[in-house]
PDB file of N, CA and C in Angstrom:
ATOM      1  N   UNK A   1       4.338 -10.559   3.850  1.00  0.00           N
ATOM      2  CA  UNK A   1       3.327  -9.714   4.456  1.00  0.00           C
ATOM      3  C   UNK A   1       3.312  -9.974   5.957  1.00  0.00           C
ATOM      4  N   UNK A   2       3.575  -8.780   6.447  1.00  0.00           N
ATOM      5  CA  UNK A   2       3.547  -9.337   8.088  1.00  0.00           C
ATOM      6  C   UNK A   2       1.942  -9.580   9.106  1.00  0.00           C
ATOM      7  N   UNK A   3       0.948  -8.877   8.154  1.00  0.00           N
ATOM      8  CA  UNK A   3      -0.048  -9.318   8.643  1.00  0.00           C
ATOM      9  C   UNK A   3      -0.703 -10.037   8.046  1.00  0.00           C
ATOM     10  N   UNK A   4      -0.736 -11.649   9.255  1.00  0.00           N
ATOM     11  CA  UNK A   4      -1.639 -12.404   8.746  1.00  0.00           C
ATOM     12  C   UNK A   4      -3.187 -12.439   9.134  1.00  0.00           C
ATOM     13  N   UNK A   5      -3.913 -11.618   9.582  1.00  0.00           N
ATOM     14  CA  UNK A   5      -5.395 -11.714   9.421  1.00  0.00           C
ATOM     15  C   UNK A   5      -6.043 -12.385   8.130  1.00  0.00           C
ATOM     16  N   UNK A   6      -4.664 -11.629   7.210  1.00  0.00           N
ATOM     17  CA  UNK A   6      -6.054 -12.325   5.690  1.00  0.00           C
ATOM     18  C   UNK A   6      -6.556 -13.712   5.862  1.00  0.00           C
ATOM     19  N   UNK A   7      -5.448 -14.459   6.711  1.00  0.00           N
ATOM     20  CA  UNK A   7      -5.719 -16.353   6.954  1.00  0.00           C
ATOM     21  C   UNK A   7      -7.257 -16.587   7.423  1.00  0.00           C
ATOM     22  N   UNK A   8      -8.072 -15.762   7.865  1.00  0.00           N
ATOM     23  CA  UNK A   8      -8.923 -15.678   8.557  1.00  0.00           C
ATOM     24  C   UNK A   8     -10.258 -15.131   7.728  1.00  0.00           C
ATOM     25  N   UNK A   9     -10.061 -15.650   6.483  1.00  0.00           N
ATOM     26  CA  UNK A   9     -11.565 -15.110   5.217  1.00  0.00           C
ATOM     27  C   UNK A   9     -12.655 -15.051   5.568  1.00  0.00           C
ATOM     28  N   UNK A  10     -12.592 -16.046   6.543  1.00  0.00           N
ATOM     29  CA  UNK A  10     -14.825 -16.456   6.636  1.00  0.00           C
ATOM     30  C   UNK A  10     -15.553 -17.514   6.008  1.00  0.00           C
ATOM     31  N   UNK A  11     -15.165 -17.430   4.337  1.00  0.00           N
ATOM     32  CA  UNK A  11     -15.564 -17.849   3.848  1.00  0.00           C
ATOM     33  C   UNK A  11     -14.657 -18.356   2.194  1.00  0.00           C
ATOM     34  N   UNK A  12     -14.800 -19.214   1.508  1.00  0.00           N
ATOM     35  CA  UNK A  12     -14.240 -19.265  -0.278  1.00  0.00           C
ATOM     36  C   UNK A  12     -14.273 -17.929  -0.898  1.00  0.00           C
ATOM     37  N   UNK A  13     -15.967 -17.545  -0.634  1.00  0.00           N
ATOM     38  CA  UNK A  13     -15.970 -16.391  -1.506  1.00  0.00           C
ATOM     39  C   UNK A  13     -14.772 -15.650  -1.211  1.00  0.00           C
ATOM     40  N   UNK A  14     -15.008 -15.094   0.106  1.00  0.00           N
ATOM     41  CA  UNK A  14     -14.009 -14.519   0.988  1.00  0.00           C
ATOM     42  C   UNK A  14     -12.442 -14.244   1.339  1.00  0.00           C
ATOM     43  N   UNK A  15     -12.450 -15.126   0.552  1.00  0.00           N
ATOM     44  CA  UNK A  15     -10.245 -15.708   0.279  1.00  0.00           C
ATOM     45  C   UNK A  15     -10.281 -15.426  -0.988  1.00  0.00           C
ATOM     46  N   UNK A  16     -11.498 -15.531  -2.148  1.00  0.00           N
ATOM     47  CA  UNK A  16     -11.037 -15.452  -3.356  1.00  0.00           C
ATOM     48  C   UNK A  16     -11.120 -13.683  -3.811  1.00  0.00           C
ATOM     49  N   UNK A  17     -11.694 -13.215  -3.013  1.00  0.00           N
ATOM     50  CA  UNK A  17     -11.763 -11.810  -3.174  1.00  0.00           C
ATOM     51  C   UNK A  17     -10.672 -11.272  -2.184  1.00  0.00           C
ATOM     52  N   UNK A  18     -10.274 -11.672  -1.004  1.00  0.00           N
ATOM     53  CA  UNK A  18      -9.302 -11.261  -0.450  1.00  0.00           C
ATOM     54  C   UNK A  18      -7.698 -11.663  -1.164  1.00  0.00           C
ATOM     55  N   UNK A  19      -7.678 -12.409  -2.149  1.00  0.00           N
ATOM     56  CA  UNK A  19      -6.469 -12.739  -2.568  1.00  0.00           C
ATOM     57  C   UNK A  19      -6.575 -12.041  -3.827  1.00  0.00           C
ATOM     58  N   UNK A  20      -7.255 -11.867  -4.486  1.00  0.00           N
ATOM     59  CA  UNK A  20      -7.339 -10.513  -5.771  1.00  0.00           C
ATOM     60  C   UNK A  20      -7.078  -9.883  -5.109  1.00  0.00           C
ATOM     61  N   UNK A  21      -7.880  -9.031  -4.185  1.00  0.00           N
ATOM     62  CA  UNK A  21      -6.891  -7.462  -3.917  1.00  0.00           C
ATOM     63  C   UNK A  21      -5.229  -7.745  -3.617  1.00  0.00           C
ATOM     64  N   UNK A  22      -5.683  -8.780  -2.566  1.00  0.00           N
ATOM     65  CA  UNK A  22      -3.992  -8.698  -2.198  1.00  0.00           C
ATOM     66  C   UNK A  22      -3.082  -8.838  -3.650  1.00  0.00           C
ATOM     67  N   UNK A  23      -3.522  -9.413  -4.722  1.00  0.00           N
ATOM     68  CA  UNK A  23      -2.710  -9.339  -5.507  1.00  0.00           C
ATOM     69  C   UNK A  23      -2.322  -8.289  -6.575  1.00  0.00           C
ATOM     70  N   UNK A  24      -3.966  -7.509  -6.586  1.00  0.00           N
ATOM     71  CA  UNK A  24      -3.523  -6.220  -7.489  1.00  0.00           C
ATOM     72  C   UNK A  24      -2.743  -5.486  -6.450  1.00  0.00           C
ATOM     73  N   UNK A  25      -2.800  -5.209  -5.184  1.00  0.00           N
ATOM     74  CA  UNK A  25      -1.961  -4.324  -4.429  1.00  0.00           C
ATOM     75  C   UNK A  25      -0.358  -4.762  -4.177  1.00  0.00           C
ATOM     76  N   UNK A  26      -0.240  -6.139  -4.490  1.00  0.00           N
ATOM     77  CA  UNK A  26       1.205  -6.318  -4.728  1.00  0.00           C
ATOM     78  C   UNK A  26       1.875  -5.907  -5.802  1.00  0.00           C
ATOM     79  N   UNK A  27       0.996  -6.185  -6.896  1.00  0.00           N
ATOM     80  CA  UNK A  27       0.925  -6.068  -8.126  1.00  0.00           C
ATOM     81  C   UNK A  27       1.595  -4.429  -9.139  1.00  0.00           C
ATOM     82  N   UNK A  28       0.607  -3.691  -8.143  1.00  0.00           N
ATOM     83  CA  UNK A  28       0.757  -2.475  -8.035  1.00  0.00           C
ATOM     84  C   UNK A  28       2.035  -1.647  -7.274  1.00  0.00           C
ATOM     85  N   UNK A  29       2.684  -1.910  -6.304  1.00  0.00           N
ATOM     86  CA  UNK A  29       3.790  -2.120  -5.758  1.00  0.00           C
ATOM     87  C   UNK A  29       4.711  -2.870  -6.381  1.00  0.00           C
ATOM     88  N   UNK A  30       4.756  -3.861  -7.184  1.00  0.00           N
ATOM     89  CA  UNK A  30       5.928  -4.671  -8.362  1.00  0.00           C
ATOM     90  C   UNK A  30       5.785  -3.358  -9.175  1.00  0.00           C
ATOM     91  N   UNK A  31       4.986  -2.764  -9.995  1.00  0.00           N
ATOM     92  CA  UNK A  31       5.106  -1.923 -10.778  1.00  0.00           C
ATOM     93  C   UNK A  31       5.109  -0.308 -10.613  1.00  0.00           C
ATOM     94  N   UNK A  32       5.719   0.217  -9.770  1.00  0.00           N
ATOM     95  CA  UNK A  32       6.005   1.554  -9.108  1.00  0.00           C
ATOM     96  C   UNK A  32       4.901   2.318  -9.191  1.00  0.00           C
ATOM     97  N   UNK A  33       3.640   1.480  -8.580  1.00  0.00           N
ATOM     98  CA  UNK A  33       2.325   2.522  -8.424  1.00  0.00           C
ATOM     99  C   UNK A  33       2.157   2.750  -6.675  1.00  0.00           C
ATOM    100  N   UNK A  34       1.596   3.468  -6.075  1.00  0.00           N
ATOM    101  CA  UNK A  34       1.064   3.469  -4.795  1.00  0.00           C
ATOM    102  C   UNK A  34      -0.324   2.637  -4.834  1.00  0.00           C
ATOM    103  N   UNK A  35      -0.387   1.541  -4.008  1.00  0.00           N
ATOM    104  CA  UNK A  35      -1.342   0.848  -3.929  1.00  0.00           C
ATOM    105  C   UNK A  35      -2.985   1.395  -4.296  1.00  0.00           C
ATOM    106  N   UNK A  36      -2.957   2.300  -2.857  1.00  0.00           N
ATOM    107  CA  UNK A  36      -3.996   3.042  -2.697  1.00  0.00           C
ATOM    108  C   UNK A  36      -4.934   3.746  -4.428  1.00  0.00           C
ATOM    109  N   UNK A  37      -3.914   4.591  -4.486  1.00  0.00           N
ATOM    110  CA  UNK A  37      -4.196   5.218  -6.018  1.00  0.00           C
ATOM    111  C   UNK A  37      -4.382   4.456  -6.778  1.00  0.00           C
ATOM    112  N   UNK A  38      -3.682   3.581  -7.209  1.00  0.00           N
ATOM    113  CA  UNK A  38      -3.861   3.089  -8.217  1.00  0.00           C
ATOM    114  C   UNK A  38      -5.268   2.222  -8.170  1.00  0.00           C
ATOM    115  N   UNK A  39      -5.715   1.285  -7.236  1.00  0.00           N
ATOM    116  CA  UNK A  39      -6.907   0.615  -6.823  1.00  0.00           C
ATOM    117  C   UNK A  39      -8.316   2.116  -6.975  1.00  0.00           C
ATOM    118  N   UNK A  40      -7.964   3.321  -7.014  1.00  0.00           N
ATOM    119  CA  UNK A  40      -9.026   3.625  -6.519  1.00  0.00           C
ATOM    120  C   UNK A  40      -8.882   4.424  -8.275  1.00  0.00           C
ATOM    121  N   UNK A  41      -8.233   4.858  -8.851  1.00  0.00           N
ATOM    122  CA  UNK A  41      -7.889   4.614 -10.504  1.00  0.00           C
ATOM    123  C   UNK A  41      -8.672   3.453 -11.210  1.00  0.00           C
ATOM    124  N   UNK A  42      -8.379   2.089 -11.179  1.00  0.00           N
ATOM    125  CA  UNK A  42      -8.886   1.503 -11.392  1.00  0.00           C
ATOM    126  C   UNK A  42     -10.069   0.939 -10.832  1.00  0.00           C
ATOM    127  N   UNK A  43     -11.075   1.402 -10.365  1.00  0.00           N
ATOM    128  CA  UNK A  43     -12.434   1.078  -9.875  1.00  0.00           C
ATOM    129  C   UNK A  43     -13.117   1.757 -10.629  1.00  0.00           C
ATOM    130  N   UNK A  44     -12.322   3.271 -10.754  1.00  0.00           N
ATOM    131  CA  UNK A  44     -13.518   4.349 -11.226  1.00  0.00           C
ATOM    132  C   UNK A  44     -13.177   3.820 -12.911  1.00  0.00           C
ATOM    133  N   UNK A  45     -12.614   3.359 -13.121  1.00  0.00           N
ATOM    134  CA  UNK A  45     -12.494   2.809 -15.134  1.00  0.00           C
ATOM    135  C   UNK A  45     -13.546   1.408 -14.782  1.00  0.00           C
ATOM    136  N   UNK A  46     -13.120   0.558 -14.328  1.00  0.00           N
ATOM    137  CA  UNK A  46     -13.479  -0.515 -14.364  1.00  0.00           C
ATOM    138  C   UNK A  46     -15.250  -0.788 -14.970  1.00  0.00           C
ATOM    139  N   UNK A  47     -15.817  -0.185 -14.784  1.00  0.00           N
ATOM    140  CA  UNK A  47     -17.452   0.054 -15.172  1.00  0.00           C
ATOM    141  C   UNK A  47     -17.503   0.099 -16.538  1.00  0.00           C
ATOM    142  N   UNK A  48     -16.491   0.917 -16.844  1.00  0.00           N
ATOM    143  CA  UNK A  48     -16.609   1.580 -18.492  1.00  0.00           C
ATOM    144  C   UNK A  48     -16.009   0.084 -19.437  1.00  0.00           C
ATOM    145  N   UNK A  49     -15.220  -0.891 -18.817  1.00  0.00           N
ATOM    146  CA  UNK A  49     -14.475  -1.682 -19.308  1.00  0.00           C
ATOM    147  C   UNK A  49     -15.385  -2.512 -19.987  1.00  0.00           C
ATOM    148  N   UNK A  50     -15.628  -2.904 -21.463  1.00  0.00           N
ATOM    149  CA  UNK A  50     -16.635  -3.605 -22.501  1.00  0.00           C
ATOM    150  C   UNK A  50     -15.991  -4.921 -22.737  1.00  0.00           C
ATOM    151  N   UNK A  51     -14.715  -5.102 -22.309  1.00  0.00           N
ATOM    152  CA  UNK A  51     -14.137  -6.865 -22.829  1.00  0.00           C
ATOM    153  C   UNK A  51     -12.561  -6.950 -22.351  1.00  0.00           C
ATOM    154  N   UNK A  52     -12.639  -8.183 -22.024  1.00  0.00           N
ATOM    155  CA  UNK A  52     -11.589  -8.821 -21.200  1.00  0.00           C
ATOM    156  C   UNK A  52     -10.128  -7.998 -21.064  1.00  0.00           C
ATOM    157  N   UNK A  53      -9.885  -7.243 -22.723  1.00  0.00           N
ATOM    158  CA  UNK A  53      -8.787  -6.856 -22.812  1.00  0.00           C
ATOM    159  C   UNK A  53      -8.873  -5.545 -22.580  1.00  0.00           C
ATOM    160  N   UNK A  54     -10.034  -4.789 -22.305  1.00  0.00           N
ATOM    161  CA  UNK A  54      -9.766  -3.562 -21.775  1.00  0.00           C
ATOM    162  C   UNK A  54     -10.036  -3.655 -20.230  1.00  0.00           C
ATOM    163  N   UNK A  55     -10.219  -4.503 -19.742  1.00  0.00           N
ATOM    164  CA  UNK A  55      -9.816  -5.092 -18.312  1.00  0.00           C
ATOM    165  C   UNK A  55      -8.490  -5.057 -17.971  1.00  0.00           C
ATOM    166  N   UNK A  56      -8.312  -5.930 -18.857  1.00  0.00           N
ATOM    167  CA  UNK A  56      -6.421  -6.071 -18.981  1.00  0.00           C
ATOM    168  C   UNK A  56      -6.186  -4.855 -18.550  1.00  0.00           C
ATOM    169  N   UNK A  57      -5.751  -3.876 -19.638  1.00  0.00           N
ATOM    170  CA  UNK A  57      -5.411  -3.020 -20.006  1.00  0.00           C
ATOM    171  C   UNK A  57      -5.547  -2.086 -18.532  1.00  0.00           C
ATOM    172  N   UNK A  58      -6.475  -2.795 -17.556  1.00  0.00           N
ATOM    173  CA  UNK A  58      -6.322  -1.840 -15.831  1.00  0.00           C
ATOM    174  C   UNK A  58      -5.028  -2.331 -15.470  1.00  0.00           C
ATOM    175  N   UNK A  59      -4.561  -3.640 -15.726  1.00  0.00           N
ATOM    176  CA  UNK A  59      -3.622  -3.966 -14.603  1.00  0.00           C
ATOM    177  C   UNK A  59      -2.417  -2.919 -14.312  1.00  0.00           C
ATOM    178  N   UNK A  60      -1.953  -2.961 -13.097  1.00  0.00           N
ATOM    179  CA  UNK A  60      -0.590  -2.190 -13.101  1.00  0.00           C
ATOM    180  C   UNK A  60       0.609  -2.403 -14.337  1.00  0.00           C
ATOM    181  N   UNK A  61       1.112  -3.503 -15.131  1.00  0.00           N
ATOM    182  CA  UNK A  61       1.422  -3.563 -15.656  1.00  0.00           C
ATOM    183  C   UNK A  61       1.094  -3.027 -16.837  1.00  0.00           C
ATOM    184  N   UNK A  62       0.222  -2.588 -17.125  1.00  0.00           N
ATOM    185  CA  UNK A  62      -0.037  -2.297 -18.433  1.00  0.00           C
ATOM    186  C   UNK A  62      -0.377  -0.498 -18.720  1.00  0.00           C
ATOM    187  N   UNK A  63      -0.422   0.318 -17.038  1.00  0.00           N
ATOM    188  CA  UNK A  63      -0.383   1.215 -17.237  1.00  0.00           C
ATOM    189  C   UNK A  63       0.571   1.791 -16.448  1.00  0.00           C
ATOM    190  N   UNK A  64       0.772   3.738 -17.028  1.00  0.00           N
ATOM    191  CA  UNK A  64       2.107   4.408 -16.649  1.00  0.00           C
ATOM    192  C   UNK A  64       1.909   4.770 -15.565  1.00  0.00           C
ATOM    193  N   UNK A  65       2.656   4.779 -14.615  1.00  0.00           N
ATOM    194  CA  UNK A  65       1.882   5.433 -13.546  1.00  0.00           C
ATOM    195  C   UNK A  65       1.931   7.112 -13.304  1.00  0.00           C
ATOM    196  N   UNK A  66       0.716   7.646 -13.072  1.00  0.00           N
ATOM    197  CA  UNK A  66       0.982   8.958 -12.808  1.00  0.00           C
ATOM    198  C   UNK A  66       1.807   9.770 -12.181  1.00  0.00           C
ATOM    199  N   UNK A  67       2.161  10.521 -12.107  1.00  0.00           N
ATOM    200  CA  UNK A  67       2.718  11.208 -10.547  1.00  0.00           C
ATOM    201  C   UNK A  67       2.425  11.189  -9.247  1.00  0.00           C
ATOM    202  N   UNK A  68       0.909  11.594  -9.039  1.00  0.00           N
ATOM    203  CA  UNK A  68       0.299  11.455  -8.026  1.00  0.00           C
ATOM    204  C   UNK A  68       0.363   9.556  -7.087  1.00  0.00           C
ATOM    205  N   UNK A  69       0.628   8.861  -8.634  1.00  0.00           N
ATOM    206  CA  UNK A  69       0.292   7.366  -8.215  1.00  0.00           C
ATOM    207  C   UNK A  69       1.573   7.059  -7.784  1.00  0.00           C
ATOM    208  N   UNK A  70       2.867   7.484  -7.849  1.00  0.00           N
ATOM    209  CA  UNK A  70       4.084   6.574  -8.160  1.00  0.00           C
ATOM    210  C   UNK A  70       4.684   6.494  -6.980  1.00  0.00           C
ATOM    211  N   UNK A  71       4.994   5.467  -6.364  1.00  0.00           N
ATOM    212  CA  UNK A  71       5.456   5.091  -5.131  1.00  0.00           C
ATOM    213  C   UNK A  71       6.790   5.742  -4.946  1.00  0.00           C
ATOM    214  N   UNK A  72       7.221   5.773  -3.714  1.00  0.00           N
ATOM    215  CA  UNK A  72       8.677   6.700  -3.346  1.00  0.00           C
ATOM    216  C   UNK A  72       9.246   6.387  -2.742  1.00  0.00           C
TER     217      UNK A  72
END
């Protein structure tokens, strides 16, 4: 990653939430999604999600990616 700002959290909380995204957005990019989309895909499910494994079941890995989502 060429920008390092993330080094610069603030705070624990702050690194531990800045290193989840950074990781679903890598995450999402390992698995031929567009970052963007796919994060904003999974926010709007995420509410509805009742137990750990339909959590899961957001990660990039575990879903297809759309058209609209699929990196190029």
């Amino acid at each position: 990653m060429d920008n390092k700002r993330w080094v610069f959290a603030g705070s624990i909380k702050g690194a531990r939430a800045s290193a989840n995204l950074y990781s679903l957005v890598e995450m999402a990019k390992a698995n031929g999604h567009k970052p963007h989309g796919h994060i904003q895909k999974v926010l709007a499910r995420l509410p509805a999600a009742q137990s750990p494994d339909e959590v899961e079941a957001l990660l990039p890995l575990n879903l297809q990616p759309e058209k609209w989502l699929v990196a190029k």
